[in-house]
Structures are given as C-alpha cells and as structure tokens.
N, C-alpha and C. Protein backbone atom coordinates (compact mmCIF):
# COMPACT_ATOMS: atom_id res chain seq x y z
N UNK A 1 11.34 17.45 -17.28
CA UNK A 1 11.62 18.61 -16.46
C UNK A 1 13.11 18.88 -16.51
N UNK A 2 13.36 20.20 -17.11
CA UNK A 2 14.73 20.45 -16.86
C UNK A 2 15.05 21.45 -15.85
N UNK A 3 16.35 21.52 -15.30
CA UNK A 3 16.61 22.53 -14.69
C UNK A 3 18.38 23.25 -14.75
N UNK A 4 18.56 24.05 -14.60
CA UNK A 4 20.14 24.61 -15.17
C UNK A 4 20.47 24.46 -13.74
N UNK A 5 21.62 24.18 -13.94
CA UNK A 5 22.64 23.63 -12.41
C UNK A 5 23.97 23.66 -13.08
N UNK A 6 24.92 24.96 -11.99
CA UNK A 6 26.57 24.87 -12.93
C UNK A 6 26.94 24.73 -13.98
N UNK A 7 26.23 25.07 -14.78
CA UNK A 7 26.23 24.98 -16.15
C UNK A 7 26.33 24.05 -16.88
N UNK A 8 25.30 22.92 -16.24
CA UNK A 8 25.53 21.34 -16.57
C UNK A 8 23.31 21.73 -16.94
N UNK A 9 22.99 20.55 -17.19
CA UNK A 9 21.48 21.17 -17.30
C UNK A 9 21.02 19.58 -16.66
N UNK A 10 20.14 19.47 -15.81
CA UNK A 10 20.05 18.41 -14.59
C UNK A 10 18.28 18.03 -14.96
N UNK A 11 18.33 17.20 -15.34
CA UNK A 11 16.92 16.83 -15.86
C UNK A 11 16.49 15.49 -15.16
N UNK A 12 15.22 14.85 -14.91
CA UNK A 12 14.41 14.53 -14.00
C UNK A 12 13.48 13.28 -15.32
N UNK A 13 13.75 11.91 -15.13
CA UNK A 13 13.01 10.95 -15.79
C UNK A 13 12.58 9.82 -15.58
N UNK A 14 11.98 8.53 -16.06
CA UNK A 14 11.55 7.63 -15.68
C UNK A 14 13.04 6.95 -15.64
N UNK A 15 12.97 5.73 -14.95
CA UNK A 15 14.31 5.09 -14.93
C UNK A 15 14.30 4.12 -16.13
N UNK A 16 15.52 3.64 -16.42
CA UNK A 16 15.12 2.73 -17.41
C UNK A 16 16.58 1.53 -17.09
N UNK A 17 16.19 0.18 -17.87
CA UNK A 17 17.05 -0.53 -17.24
C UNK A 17 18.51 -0.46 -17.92
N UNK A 18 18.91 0.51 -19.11
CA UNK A 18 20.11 0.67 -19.06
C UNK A 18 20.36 1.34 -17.87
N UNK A 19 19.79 1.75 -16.89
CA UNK A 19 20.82 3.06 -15.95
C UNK A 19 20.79 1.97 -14.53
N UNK A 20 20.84 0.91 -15.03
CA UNK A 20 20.88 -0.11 -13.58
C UNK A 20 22.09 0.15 -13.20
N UNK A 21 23.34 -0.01 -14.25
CA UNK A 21 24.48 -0.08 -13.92
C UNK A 21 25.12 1.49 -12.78
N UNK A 22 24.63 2.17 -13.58
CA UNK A 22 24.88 3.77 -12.58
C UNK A 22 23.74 3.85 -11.27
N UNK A 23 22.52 3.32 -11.27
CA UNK A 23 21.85 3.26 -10.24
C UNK A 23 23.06 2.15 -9.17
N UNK A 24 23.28 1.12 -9.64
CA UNK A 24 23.90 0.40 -8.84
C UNK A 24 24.93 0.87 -8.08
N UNK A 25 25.68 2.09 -8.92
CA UNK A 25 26.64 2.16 -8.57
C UNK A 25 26.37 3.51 -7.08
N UNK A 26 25.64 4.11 -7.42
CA UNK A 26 25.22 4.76 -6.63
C UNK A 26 24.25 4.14 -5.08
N UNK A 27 23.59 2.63 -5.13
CA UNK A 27 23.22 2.52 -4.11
C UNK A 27 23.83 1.53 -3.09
N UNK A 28 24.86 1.00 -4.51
CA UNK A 28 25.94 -0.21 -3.78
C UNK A 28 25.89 -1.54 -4.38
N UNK A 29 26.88 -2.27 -3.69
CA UNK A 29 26.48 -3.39 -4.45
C UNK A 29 25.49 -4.29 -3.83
N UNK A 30 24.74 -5.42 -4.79
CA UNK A 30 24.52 -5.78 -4.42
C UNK A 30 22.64 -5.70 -4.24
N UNK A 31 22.35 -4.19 -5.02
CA UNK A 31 21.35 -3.67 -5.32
C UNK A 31 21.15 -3.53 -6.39
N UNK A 32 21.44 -4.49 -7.49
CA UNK A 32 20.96 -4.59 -9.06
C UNK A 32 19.60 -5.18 -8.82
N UNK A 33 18.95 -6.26 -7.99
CA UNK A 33 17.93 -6.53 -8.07
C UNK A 33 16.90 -5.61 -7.41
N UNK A 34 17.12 -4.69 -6.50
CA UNK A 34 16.30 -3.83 -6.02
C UNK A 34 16.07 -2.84 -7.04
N UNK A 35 17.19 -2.59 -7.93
CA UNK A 35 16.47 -2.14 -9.38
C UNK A 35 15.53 -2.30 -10.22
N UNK A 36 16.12 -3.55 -10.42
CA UNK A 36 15.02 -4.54 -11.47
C UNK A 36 13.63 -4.49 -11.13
N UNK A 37 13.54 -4.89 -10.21
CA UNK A 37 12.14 -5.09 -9.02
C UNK A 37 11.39 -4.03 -8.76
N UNK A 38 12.37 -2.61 -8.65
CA UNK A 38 11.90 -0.82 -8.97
C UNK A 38 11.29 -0.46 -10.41
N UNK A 39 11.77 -0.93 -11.11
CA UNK A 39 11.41 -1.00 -12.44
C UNK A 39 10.04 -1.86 -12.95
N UNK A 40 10.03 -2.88 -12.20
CA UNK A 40 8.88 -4.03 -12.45
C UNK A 40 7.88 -2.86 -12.35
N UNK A 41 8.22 -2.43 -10.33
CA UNK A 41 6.87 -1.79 -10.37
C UNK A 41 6.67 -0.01 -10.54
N UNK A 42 7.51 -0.12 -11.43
CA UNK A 42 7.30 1.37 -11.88
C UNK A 42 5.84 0.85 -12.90
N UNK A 43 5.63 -0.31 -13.55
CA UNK A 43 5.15 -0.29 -14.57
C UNK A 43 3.64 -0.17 -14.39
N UNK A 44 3.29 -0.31 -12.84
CA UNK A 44 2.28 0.17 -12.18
C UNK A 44 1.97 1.51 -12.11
N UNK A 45 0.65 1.83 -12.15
CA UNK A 45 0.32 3.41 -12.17
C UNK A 45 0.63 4.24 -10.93
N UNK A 46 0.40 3.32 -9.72
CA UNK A 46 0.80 3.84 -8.43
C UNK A 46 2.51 3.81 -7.89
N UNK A 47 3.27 3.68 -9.03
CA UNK A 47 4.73 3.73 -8.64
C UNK A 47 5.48 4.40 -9.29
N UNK A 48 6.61 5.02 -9.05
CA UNK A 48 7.03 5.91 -10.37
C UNK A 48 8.55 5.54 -9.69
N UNK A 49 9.72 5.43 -10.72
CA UNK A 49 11.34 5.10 -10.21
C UNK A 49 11.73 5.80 -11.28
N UNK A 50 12.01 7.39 -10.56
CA UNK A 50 12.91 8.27 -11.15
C UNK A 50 14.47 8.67 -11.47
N UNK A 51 15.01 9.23 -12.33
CA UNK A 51 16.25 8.96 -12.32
C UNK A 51 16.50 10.78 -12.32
N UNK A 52 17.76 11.35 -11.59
CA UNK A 52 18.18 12.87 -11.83
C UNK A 52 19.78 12.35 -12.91
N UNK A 53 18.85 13.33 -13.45
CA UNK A 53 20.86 13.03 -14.57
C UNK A 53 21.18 14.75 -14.81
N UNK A 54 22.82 14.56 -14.66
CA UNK A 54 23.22 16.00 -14.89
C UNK A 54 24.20 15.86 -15.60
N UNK A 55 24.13 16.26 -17.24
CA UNK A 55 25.10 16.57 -18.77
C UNK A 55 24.74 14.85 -18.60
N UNK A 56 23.83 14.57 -18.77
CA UNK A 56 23.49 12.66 -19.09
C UNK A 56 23.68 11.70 -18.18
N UNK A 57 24.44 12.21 -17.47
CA UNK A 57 25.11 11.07 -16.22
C UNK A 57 23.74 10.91 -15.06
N UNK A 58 23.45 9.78 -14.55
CA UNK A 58 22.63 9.66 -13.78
C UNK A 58 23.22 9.45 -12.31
N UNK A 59 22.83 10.78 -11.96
CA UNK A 59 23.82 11.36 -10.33
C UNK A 59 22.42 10.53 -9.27
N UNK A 60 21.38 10.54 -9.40
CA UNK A 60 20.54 10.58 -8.64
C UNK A 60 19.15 9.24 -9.03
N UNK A 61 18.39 8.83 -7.99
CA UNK A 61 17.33 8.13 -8.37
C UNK A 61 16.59 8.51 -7.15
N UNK A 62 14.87 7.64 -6.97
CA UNK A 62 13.84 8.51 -5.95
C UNK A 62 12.35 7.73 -6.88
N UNK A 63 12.30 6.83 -5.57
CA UNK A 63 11.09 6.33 -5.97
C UNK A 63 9.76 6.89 -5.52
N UNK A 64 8.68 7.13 -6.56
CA UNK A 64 7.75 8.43 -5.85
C UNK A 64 6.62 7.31 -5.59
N UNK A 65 5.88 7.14 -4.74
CA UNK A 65 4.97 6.11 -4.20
C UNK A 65 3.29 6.60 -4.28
N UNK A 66 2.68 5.90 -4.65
CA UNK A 66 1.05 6.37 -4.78
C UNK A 66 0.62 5.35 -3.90
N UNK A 67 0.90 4.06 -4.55
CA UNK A 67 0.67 2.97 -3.42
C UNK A 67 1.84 1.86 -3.58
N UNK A 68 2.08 1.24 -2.12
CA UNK A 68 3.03 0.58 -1.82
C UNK A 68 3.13 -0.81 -2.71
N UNK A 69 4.14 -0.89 -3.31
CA UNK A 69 3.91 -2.70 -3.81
C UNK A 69 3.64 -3.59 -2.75
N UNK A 70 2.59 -4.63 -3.52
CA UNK A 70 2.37 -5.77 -2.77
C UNK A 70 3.51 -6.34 -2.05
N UNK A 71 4.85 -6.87 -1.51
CA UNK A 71 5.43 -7.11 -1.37
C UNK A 71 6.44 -6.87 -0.23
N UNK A 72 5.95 -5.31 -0.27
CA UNK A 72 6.65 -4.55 0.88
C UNK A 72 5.87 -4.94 2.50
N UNK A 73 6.50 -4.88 3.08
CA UNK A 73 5.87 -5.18 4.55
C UNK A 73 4.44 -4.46 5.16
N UNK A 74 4.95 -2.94 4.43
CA UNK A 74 3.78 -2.47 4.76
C UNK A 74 2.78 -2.14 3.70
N UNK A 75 2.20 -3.17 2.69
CA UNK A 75 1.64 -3.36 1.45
C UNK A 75 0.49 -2.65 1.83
N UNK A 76 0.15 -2.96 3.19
CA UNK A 76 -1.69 -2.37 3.47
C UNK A 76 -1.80 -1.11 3.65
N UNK A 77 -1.06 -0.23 4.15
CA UNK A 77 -0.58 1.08 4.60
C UNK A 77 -1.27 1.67 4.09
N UNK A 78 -2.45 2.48 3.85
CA UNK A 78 -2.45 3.17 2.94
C UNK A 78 -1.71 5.07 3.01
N UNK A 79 -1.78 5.40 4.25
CA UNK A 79 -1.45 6.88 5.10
C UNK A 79 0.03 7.04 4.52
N UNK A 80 0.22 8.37 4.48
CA UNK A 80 1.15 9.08 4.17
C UNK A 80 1.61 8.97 2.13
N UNK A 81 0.54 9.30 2.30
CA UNK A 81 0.86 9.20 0.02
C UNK A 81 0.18 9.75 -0.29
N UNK A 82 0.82 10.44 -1.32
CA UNK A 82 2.38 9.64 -1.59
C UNK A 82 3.80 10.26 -0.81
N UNK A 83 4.17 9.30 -1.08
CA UNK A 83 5.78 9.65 -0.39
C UNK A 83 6.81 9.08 -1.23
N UNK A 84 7.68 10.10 -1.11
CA UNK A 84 9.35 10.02 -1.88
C UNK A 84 9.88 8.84 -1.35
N UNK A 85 10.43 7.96 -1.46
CA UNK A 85 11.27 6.92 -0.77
C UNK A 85 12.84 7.02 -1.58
N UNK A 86 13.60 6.36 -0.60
CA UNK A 86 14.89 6.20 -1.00
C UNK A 86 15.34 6.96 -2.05
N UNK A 87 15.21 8.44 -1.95
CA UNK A 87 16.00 9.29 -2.68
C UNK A 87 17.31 9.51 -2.33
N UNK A 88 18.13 9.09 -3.61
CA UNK A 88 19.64 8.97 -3.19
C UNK A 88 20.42 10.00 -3.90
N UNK A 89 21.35 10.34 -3.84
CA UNK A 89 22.26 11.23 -4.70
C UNK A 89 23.61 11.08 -4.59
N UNK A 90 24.36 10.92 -6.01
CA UNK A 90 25.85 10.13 -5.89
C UNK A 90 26.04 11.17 -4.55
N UNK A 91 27.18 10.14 -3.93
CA UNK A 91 28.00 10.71 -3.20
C UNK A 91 28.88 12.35 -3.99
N UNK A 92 29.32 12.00 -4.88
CA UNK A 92 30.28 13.09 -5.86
C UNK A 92 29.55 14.91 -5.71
N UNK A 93 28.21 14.77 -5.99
CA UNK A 93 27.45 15.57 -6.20
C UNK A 93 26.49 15.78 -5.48
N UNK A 94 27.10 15.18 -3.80
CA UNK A 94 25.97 16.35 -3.29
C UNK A 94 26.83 17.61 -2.44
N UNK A 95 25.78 18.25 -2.04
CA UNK A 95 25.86 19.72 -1.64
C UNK A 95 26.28 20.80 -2.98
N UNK A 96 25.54 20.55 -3.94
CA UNK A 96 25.69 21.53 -5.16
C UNK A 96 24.20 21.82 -5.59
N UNK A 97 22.82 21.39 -4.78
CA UNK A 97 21.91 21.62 -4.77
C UNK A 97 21.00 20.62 -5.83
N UNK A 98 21.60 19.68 -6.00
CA UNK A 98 21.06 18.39 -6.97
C UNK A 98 19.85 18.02 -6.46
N UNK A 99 20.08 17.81 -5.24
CA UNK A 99 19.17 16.84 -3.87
C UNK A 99 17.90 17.96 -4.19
N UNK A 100 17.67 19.73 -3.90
CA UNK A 100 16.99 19.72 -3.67
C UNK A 100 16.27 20.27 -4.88
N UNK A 101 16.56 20.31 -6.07
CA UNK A 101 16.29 20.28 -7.36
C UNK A 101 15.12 18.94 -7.53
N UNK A 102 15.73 18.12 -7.55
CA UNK A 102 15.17 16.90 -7.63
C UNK A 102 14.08 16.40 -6.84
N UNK A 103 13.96 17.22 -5.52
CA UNK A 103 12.91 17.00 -4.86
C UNK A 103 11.47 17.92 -4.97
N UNK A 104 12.02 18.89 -5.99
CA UNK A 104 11.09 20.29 -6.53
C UNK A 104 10.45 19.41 -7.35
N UNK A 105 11.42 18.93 -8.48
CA UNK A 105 10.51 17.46 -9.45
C UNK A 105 9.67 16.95 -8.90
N UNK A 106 10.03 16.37 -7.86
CA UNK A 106 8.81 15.13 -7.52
C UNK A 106 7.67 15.54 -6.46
N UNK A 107 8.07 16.87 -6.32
CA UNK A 107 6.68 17.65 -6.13
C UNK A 107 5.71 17.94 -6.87
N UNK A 108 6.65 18.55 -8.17
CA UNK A 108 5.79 19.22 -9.04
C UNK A 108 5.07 17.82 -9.13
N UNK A 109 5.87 16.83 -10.21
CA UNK A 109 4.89 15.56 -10.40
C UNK A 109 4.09 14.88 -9.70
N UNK A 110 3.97 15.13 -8.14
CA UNK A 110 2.69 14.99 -7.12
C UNK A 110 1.80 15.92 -7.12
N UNK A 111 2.30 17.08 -7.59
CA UNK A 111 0.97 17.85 -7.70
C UNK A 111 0.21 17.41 -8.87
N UNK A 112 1.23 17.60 -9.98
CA UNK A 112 0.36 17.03 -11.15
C UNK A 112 -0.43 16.02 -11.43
N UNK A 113 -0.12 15.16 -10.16
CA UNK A 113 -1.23 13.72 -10.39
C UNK A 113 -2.56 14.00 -8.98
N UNK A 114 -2.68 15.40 -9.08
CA UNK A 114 -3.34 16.07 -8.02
C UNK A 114 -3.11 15.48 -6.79
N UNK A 115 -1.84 15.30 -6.39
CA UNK A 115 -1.79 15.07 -4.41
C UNK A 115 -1.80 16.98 -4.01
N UNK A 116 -2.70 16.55 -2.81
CA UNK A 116 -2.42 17.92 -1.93
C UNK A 116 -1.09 17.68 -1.22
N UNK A 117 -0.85 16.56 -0.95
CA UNK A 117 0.57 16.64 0.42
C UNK A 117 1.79 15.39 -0.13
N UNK A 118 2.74 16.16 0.08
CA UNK A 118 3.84 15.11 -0.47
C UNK A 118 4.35 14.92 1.10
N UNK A 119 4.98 13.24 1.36
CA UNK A 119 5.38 12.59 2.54
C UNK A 119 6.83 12.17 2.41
N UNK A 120 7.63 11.93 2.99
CA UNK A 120 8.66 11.29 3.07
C UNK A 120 9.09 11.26 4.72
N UNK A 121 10.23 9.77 5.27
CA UNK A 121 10.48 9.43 6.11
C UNK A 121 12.01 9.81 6.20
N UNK A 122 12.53 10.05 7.41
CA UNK A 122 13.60 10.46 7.23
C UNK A 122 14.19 9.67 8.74
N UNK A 123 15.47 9.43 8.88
CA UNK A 123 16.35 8.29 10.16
C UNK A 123 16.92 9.76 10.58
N UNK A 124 16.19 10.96 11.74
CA UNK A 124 16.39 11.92 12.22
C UNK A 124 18.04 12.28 12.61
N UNK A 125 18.36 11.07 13.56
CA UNK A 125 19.65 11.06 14.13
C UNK A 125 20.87 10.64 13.03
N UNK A 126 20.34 9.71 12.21
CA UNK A 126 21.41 9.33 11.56
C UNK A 126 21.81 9.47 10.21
N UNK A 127 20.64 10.43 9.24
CA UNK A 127 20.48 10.98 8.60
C UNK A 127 20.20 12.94 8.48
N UNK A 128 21.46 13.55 9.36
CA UNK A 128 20.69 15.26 9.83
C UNK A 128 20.77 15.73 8.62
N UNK A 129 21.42 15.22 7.51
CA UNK A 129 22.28 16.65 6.51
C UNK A 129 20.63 16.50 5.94
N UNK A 130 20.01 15.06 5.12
CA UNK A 130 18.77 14.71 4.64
C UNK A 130 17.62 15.22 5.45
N UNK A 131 17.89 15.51 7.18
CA UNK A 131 16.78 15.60 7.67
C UNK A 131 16.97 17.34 7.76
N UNK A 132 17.57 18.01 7.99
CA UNK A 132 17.94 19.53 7.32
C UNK A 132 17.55 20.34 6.45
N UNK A 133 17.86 19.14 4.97
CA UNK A 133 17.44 19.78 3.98
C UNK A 133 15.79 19.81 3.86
N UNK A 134 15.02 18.15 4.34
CA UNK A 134 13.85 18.55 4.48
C UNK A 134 13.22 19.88 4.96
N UNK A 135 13.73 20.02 6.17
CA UNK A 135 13.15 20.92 6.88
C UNK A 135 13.32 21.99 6.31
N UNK A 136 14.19 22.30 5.40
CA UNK A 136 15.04 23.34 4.74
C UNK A 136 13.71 23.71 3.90
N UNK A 137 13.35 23.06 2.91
CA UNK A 137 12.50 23.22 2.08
C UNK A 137 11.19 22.84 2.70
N UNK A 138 10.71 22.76 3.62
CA UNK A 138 9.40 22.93 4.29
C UNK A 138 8.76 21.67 4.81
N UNK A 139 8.91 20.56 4.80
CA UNK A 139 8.48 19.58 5.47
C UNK A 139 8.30 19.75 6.79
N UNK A 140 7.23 19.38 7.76
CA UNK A 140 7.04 19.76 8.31
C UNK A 140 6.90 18.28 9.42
N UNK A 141 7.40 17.45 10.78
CA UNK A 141 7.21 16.37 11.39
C UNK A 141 5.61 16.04 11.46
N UNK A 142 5.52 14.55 11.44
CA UNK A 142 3.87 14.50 11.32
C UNK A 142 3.77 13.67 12.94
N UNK A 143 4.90 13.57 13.43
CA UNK A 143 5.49 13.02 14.39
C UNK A 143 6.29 13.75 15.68
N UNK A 144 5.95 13.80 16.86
CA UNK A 144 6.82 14.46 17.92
C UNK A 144 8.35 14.06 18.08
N UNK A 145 8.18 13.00 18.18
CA UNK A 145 9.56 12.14 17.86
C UNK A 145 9.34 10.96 17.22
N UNK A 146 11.15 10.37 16.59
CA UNK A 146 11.14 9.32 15.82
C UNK A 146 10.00 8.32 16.42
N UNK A 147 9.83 7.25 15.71
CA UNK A 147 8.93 5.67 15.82
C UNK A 147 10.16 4.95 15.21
N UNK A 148 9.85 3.81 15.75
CA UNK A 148 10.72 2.15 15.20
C UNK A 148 9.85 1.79 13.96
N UNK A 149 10.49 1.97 13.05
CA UNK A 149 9.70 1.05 11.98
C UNK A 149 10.81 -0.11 11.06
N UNK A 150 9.97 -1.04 11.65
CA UNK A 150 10.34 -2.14 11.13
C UNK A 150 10.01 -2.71 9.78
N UNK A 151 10.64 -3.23 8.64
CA UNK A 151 10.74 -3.41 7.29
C UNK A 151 11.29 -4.50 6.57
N UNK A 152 10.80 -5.16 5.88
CA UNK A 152 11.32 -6.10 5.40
C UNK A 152 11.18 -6.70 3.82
N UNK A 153 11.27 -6.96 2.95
CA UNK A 153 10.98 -7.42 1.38
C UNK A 153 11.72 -8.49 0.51
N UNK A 154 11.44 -9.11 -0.12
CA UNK A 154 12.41 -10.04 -1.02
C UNK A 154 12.23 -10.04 -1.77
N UNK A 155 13.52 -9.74 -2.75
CA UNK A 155 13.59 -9.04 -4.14
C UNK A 155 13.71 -10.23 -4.89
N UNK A 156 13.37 -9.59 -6.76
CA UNK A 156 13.55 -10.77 -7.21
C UNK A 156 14.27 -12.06 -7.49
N UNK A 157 15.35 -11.62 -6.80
CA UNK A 157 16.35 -12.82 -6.78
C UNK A 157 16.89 -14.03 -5.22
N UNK A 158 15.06 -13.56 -4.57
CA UNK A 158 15.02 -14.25 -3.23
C UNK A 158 15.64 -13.85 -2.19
N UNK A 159 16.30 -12.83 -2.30
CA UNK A 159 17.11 -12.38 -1.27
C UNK A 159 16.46 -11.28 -0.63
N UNK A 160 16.66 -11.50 0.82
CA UNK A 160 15.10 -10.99 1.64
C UNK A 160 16.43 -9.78 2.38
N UNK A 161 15.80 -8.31 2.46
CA UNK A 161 16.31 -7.08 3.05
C UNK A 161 15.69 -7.06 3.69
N UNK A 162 16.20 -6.43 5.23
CA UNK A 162 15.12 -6.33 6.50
C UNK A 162 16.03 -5.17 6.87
N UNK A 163 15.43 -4.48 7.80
CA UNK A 163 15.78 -3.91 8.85
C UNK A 163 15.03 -3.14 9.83
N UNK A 164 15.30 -2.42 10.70
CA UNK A 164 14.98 -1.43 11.61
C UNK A 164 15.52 -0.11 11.89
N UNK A 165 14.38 1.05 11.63
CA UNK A 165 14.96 2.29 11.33
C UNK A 165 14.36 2.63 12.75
N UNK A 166 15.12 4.11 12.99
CA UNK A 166 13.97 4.98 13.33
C UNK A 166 14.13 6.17 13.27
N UNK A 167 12.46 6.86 12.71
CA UNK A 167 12.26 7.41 11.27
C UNK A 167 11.07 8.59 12.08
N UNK A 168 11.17 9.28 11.72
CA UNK A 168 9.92 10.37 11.56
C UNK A 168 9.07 10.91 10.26
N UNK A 169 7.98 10.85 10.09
CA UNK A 169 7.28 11.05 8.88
C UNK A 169 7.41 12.37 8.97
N UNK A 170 7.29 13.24 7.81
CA UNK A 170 7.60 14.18 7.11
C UNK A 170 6.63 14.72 5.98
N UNK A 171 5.80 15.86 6.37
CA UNK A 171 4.64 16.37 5.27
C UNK A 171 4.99 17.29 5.10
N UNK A 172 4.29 17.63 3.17
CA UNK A 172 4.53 19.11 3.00
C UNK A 172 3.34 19.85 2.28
N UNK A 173 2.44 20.36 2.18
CA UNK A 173 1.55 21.09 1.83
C UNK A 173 2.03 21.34 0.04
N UNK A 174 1.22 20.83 -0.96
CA UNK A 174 1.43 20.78 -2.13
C UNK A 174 0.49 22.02 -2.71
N UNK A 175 0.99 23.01 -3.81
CA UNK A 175 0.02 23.87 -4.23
C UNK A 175 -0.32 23.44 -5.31
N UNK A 176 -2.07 23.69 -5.46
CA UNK A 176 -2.79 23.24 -6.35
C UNK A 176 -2.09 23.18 -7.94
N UNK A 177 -2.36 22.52 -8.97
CA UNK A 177 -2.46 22.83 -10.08
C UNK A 177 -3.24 23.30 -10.97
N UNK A 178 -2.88 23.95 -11.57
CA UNK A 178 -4.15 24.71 -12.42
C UNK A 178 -4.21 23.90 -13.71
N UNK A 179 -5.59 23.56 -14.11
CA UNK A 179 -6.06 23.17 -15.36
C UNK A 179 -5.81 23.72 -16.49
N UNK A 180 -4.82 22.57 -17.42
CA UNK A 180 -4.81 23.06 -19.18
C UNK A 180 -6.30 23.17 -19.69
C-alpha cells in the first residue's frame, strides 16, 4: 500500500528484522526484544507487525491483532478483534498526517481479511492528541468511561513488562469488501 505524503511516498509493510534497529529506536531502549518476540508472532496468521516507512525510512510500526499471543495476559480474550495495538510514530514525524495514513492501512487490511469492526485502546487522559485523532477519524467509545486494565508479558529475553493503564476501548465500523 502506498500513499503520497509531502512529496516523500509513505508505504505500509510487514516488519522485518533488519528494521529492529529503527523500530528500537523509535520505541526506546530496551525494546529490541519486544521486537524480536513481534516478529516471532507475526509468523502466526492471527498477528501481523507492521512497519510505515516514508522515502525508506521506517517512521512508524502497529501491531494488527486477530488473536492475542499465548503469552500476553490476556491470551483468552477473545472480544474486541481485531485491534491495532501499540501504534507508534517517530516522534520527528508526527502531526504531518503519517499517524492517520497508517491507520487507513490497517483498516483497509482488516477489511481485507473480512473484519466488520476494527478496535483499538487508547490511555484517554494521558494519551488526548492519540485519543483525538481516533475520534477524529471515527472510532467510536465501546466504553462510558476509562477501565483499569492491568497487563503483563515476558519477552524473549525473560524480562517480564507489566503495568497498569487506564484505557477505553475504541470501535469503528469497517466497510465491506468487494470480491475479485
């Protein structure tokens, strides 16, 4: 999927493990193994770890979820999927419309694997510009107000991430695809 942006051309792909180093750099340190581990389970049909690159550079990543890896806290879950998770965008390049380019992608590609409804969670208070743009482009609360959701996983290098958000789920009405 391409798309023209500033006269750079901003295209939408699977991740691959040369772009650990620019994923890293974009989610911090310290998150090379949450790569690796993104990648494992991209190799699953129910996971997809996308990368946004604009003139080659990989500004952006966005893991699209069918079903949760075993691993994650909430492995059994099945409600709200798929959903976008941890879509990030360099710091450098946002507010030039990258973010919501990239989230047109991973619509289209939910429609195409026939979802009617694309989901994502958003930290209301402490995330507005992300929770904005949702709303911006039509997401709609599946929730009156935030919930506590609690989270936790250990990546492949044993090192266990936890925390506590609080998050409101986020739906959006997907239009059909039409048959080749």
């Amino acid at each position: 999927m391409t798309v023209p942006k500033n006269g750079f051309r901003a295209s939408v792909r699977p991740a691959l493990e040369a772009d650990i180093p620019a994923l890293t750099d974009i989610k911090g340190l310290g998150s090379e193994a949450i790569h690796r581990d993104r990648l494992r389970d991209a190799q699953d049909a129910g996971f997809q770890y996308l990368v946004l690159l604009a003139d080659q550079e990989v500004i952006g990543f966005a893991c699209l979820v069918h079903r949760r890896p075993s691993y994650w806290s909430d492995a059994d879950d099945m409600q709200n999927l798929p959903q976008i998770v941890d879509l990030q965008v360099k710091e450098s390049q946002r507010g030039h419309g990258y973010g919501s380019d990239f989230i047109h992608a991973l619509e289209r590609i939910a429609a195409e694997a026939g979802s009617a409804y694309l989901y994502l969670s958003v930290e209301p208070g402490n995330n507005r510009r992300a929770y904005a743009l949702y709303r911006r482009l039509g997401y709609q609360p599946v929730q009156s107000k935030p919930y506590r959701k609690i989270w936790s996983f250990t990546d492949c290098q044993g090192n266990v991430h936890s925390g506590e958000d609080w998050v409101l789920d986020l739906v959006k009405p997907l239009p059909a695809q039409a048959a080749d």
